[in-house]
C-alpha atoms as a PDB file:
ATOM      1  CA  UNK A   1     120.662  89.378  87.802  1.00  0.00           C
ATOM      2  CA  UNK A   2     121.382  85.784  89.168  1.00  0.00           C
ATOM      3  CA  UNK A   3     125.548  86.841  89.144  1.00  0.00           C
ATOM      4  CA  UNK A   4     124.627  89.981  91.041  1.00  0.00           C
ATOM      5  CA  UNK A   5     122.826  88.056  93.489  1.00  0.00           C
ATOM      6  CA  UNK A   6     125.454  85.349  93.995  1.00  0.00           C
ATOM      7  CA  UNK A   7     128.163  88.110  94.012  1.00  0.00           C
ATOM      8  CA  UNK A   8     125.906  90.396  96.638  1.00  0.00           C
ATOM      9  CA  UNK A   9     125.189  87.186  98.545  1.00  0.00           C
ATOM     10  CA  UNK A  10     129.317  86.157  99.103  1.00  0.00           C
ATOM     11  CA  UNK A  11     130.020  90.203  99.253  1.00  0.00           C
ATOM     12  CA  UNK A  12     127.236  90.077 102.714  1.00  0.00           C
ATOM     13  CA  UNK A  13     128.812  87.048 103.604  1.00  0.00           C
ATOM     14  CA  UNK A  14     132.475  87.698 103.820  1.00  0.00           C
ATOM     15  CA  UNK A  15     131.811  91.519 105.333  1.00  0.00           C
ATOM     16  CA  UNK A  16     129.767  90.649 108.147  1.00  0.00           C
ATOM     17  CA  UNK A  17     128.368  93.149 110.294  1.00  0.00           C
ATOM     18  CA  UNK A  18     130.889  93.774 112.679  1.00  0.00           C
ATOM     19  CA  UNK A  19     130.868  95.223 116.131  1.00  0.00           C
ATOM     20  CA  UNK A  20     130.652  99.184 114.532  1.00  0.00           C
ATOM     21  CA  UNK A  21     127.442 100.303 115.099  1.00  0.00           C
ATOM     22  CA  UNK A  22     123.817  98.666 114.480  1.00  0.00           C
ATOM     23  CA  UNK A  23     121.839  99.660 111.711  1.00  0.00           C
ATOM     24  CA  UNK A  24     118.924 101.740 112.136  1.00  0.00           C
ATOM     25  CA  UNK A  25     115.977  99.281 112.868  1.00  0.00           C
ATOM     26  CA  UNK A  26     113.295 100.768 110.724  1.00  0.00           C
ATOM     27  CA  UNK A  27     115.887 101.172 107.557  1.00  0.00           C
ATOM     28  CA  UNK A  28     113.104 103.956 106.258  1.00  0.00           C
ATOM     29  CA  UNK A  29     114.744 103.882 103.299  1.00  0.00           C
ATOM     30  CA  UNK A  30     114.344 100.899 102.207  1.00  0.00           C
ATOM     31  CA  UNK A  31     110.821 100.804 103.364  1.00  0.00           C
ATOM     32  CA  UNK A  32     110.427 103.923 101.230  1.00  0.00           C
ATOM     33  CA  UNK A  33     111.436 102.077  98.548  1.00  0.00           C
ATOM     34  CA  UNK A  34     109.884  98.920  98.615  1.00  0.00           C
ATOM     35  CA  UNK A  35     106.685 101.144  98.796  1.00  0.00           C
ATOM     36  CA  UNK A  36     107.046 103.137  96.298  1.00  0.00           C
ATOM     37  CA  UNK A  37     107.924  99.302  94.476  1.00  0.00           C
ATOM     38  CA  UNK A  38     104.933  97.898  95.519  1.00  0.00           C
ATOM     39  CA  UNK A  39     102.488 100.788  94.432  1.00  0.00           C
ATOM     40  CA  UNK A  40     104.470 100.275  90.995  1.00  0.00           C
ATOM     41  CA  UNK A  41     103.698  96.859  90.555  1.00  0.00           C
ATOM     42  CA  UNK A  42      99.619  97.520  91.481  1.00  0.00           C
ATOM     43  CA  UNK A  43      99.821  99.890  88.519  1.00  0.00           C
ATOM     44  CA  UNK A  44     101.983  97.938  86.425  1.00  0.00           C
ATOM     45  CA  UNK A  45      99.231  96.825  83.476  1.00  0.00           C
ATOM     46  CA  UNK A  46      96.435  98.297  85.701  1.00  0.00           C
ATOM     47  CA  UNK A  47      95.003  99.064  82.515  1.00  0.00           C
ATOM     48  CA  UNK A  48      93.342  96.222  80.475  1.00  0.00           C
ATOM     49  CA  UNK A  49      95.531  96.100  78.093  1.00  0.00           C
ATOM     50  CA  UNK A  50      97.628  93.375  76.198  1.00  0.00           C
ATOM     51  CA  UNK A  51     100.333  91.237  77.903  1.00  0.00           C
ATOM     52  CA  UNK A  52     102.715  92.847  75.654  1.00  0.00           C
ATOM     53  CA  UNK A  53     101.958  96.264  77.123  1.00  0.00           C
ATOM     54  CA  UNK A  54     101.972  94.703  80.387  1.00  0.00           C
ATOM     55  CA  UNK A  55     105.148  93.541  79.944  1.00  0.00           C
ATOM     56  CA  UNK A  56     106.804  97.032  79.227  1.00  0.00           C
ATOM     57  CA  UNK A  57     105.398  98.099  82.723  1.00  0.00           C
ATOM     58  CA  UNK A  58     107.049  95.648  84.306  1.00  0.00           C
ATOM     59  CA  UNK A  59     109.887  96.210  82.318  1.00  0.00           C
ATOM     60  CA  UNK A  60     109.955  99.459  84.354  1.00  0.00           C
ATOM     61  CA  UNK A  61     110.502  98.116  87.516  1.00  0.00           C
ATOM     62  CA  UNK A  62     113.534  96.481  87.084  1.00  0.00           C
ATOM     63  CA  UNK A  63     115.692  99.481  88.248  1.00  0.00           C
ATOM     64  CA  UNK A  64     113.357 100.129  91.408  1.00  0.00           C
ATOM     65  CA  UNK A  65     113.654  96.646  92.331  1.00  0.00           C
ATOM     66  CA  UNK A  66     117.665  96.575  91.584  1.00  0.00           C
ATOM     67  CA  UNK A  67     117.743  99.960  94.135  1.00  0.00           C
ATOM     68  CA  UNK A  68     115.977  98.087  96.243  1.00  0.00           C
ATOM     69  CA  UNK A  69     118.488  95.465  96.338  1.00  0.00           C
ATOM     70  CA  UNK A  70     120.993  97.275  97.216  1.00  0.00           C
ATOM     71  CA  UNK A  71     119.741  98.630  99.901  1.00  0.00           C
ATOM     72  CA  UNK A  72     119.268  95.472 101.494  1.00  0.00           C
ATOM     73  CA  UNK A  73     122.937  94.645 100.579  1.00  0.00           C
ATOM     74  CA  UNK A  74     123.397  98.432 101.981  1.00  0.00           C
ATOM     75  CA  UNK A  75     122.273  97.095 105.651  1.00  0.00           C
ATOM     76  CA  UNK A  76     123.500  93.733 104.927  1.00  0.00           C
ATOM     77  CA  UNK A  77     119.779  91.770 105.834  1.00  0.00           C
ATOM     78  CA  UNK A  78     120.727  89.421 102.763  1.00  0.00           C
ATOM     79  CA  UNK A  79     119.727  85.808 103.267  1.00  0.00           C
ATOM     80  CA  UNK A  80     119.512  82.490 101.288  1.00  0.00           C
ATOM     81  CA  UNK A  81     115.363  83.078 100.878  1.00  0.00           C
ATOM     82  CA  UNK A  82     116.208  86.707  99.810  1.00  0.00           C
ATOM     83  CA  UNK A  83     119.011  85.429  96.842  1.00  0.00           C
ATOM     84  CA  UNK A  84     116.141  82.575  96.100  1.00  0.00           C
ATOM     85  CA  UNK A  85     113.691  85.002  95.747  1.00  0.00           C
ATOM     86  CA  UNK A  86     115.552  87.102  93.060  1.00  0.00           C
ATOM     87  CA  UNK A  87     116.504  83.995  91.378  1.00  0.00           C
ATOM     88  CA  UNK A  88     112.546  83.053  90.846  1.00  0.00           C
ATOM     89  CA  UNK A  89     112.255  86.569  89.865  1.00  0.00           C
ATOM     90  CA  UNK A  90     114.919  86.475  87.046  1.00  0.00           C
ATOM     91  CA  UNK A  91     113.575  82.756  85.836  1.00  0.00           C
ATOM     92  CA  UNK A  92     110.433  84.319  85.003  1.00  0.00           C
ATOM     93  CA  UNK A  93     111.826  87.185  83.641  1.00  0.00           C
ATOM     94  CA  UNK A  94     113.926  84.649  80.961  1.00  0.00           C
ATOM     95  CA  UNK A  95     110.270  83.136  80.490  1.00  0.00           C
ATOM     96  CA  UNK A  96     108.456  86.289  79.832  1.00  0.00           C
ATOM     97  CA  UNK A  97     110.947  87.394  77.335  1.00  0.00           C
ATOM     98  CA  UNK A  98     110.637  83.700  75.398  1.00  0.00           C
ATOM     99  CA  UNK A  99     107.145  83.828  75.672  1.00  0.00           C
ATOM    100  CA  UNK A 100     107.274  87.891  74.198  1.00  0.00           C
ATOM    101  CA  UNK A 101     109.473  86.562  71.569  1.00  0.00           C
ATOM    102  CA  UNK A 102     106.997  83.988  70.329  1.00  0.00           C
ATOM    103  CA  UNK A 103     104.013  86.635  70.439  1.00  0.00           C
ATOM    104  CA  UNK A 104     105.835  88.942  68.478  1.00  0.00           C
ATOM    105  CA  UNK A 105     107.070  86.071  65.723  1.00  0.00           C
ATOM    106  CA  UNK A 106     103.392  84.806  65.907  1.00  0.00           C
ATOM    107  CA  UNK A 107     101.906  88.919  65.831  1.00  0.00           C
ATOM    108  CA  UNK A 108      99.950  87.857  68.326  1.00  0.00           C
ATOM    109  CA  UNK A 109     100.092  90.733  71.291  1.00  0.00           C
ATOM    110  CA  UNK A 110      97.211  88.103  73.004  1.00  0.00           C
ATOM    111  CA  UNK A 111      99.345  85.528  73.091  1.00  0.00           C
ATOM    112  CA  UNK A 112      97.812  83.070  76.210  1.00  0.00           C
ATOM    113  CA  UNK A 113     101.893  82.065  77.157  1.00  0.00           C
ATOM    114  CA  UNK A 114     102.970  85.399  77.443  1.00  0.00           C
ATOM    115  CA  UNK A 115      99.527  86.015  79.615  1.00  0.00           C
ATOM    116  CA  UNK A 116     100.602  83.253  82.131  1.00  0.00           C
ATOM    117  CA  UNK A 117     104.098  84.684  81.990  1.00  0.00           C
ATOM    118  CA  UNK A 118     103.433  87.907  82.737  1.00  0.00           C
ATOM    119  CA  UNK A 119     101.254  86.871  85.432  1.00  0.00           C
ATOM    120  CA  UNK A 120     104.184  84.443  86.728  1.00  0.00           C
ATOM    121  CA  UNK A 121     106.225  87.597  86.708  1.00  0.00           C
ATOM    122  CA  UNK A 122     104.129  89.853  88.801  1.00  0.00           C
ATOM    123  CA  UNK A 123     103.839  87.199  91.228  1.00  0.00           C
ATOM    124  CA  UNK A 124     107.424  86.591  91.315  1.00  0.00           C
ATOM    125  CA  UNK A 125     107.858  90.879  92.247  1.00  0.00           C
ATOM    126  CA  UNK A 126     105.247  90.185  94.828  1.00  0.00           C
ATOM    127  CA  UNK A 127     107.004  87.085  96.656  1.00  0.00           C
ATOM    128  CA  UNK A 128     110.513  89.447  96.411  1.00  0.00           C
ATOM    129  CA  UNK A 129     108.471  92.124  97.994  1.00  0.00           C
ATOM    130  CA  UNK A 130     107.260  89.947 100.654  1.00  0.00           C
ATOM    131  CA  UNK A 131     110.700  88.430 101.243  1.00  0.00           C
ATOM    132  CA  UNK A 132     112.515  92.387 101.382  1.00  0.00           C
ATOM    133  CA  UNK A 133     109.382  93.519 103.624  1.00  0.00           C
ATOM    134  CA  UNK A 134     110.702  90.668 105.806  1.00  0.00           C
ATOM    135  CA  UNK A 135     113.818  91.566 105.700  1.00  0.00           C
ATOM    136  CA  UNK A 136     112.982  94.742 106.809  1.00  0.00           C
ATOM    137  CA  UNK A 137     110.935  94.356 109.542  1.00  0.00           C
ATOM    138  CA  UNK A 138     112.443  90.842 111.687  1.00  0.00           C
ATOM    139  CA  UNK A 139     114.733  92.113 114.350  1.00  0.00           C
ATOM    140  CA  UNK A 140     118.331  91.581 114.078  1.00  0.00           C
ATOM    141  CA  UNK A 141     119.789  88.328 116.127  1.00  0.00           C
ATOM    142  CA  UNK A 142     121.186  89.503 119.567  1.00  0.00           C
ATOM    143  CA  UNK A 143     121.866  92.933 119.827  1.00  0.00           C
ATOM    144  CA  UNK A 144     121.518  93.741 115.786  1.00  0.00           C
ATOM    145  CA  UNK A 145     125.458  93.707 115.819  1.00  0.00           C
ATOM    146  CA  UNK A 146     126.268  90.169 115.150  1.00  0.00           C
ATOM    147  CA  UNK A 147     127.751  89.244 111.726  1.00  0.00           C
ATOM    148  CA  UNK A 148     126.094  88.356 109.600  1.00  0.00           C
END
């Protein structure tokens, strides 16, 4: 995820925003998105249930979160918070799997390190959220037409 990130990031970079035509403020798609993302994640291990199962529902979000990526590369609103955001996200992704991997060699779906993981990682999709809800919402610099 970090090498899509870097690669998105110099992609925004080097294709601007040119003088064409400014985006739509509102980008409803996106916001459609990142909704739908966020009402994921408050259901993501809504149940009590182990971390382990917890982590499968979060699992589950990485392909709404990697649409929701793209779009923000779609309407080029990619900044150096937005890239740091992702890379927190994918750290405690890598940690959540360790941690997984010693619950399962220890048979121990209660394993307290993958708790705090998990948790780590659900606060990590929150902070992205909040960081692609900015996005979304701050008005362009200028007119909205300036490059990027």
């Amino acid at each position: 995820m970090r090498a899509v990130a870097a690669l998105a990031a110099c992609t925004a970079l080097v294709a601007g925003c040119g003088g064409d035509t400014a985006p739509d403020r509102g980008y409803p798609e996106l916001g459609k998105t990142l909704r739908s993302l966020s009402r994921d994640l408050d259901e993501a291990c809504g149940r009590t249930e182990s971390a382990a199962s917890c982590a499968e529902d979060l699992d589950r979000l990485t392909a709404p979160t990697e649409r929701a990526f793209a779009q923000v590369l779609e309407h080029k609103l990619l900044d150096v918070d937005t890239v740091a955001a992702m890379n927190e996200l994918d750290r405690a992704r890598e940690l959540r799997a360790a941690a997984a991997e010693e619950a399962r060699a220890r048979q121990d779906p209660h394993h307290l390190p993958l708790a705090r993981a998990v948790a780590a990682e659900k606060r990590a999709y929150e902070s992205l959220l909040d960081e692609l809800e900015r996005l979304r919402t701050a008005p362009p610099p200028g007119d909205g037409t300036d490059p990027v």
